[in-house]
Protein backbone atom coordinates (compact mmCIF):
# COMPACT_ATOMS: atom_id res chain seq x y z
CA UNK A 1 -64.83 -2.88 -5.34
CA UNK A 2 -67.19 -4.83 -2.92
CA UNK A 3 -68.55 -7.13 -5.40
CA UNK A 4 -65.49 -7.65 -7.54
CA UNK A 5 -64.07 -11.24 -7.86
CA UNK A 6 -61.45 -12.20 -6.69
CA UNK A 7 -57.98 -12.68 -9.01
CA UNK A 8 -56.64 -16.11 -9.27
CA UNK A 9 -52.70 -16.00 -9.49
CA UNK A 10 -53.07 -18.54 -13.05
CA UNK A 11 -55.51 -15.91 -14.32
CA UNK A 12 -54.23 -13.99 -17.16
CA UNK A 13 -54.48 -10.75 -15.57
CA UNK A 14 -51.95 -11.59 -13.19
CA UNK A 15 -49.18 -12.49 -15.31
CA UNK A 16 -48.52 -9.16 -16.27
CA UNK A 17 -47.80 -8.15 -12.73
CA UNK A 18 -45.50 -11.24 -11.97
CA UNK A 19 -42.14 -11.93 -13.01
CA UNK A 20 -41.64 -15.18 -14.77
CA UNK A 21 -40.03 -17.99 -12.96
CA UNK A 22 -36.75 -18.60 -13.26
CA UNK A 23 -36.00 -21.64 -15.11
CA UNK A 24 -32.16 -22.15 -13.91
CA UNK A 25 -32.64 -22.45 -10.70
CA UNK A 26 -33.70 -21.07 -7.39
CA UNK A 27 -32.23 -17.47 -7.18
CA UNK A 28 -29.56 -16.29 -5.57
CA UNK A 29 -27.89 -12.71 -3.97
CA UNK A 30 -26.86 -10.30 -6.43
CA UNK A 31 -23.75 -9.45 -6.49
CA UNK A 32 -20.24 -11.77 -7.01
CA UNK A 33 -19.81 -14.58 -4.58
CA UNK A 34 -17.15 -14.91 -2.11
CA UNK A 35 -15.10 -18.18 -2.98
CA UNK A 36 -12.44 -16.93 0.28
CA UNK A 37 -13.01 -14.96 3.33
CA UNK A 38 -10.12 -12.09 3.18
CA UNK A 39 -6.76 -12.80 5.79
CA UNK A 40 -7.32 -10.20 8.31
CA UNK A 41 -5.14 -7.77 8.60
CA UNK A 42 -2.67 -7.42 12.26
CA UNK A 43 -2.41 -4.13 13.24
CA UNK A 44 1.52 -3.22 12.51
CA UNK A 45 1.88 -1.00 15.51
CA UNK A 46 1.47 -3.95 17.88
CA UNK A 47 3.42 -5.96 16.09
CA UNK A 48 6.65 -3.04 16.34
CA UNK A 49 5.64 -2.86 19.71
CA UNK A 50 5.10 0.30 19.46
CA UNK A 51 3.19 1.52 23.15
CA UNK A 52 2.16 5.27 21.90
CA UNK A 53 1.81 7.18 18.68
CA UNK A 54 3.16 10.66 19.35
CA UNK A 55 2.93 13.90 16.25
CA UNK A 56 6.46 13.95 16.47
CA UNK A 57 6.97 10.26 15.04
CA UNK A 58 6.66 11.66 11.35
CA UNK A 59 7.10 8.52 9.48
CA UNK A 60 5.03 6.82 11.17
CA UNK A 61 2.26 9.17 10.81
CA UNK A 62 2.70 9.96 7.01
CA UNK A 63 2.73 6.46 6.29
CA UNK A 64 -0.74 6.25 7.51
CA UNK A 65 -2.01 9.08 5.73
CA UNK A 66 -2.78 9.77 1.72
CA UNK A 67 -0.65 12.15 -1.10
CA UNK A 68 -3.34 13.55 -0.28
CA UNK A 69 -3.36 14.29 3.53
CA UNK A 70 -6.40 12.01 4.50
CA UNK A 71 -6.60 9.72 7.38
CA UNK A 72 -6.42 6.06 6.13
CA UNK A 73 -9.08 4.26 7.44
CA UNK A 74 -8.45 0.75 9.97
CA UNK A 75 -10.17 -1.41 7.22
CA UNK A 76 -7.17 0.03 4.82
CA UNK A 77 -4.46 -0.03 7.15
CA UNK A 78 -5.12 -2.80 9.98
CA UNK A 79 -4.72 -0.91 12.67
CA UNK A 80 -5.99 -1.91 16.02
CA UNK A 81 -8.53 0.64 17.93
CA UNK A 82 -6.39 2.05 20.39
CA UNK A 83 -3.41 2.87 17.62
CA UNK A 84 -5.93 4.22 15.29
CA UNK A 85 -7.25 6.10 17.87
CA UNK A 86 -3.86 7.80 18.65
CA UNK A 87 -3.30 8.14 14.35
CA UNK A 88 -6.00 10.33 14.23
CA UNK A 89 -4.95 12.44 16.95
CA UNK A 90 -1.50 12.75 15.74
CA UNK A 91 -2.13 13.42 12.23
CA UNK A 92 -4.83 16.38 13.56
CA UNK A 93 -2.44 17.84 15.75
CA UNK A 94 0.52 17.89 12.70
CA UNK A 95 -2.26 19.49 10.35
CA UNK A 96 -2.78 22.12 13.22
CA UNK A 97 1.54 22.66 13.45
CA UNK A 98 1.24 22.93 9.45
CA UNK A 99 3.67 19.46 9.26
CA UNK A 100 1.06 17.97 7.70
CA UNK A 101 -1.00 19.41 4.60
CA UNK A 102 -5.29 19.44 5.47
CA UNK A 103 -5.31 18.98 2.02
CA UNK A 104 -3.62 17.53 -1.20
């Protein structure tokens, strides 16, 4: 190991170990690229003016919610923090009254 020469990248050896070089160009991220950056979504409680999400506002609630009783998520929906916030809370407490199913 001491005495061993050192490998030159253009040795033989090392080609092996190395990936060619791409002849197309310089590479680039995987994955598809982005020809638009997505409209973002308003959150449609603010725009009802709606001040506070209660249980008892049933269509409201189910509309934010799966066939399958899960909580939609704010990247789904739009929703702003603070409604999302009191979505969650309503949608637990109709799952506790048995309104709402836990599950599908």
């Amino acid at each position: 190991m001491i005495n061993e020469p050192k490998k030159e990248f253009n040795s033989p050896d090392s080609s092996a170990q190395r990936p060619a070089a791409r002849e197309d160009g310089p590479r680039r991220p995987f994955g598809p690229r982005k020809h638009f950056a997505p409209r973002r979504k308003s959150c449609r409680l603010c725009a009802e003016k709606i001040p506070h999400v209660d249980y008892k506002q049933l269509q409201i609630v189910k509309s934010f919610c799966t066939d399958g009783g899960k909580i939609l998520s704010r990247r789904i929906t739009g929703a702003c923090c603070k409604h999302q916030r009191q979505l969650a809370k309503a949608v637990k407490v109709n799952r506790n009254l048995a309104i709402l199913p836990y599950s599908g």
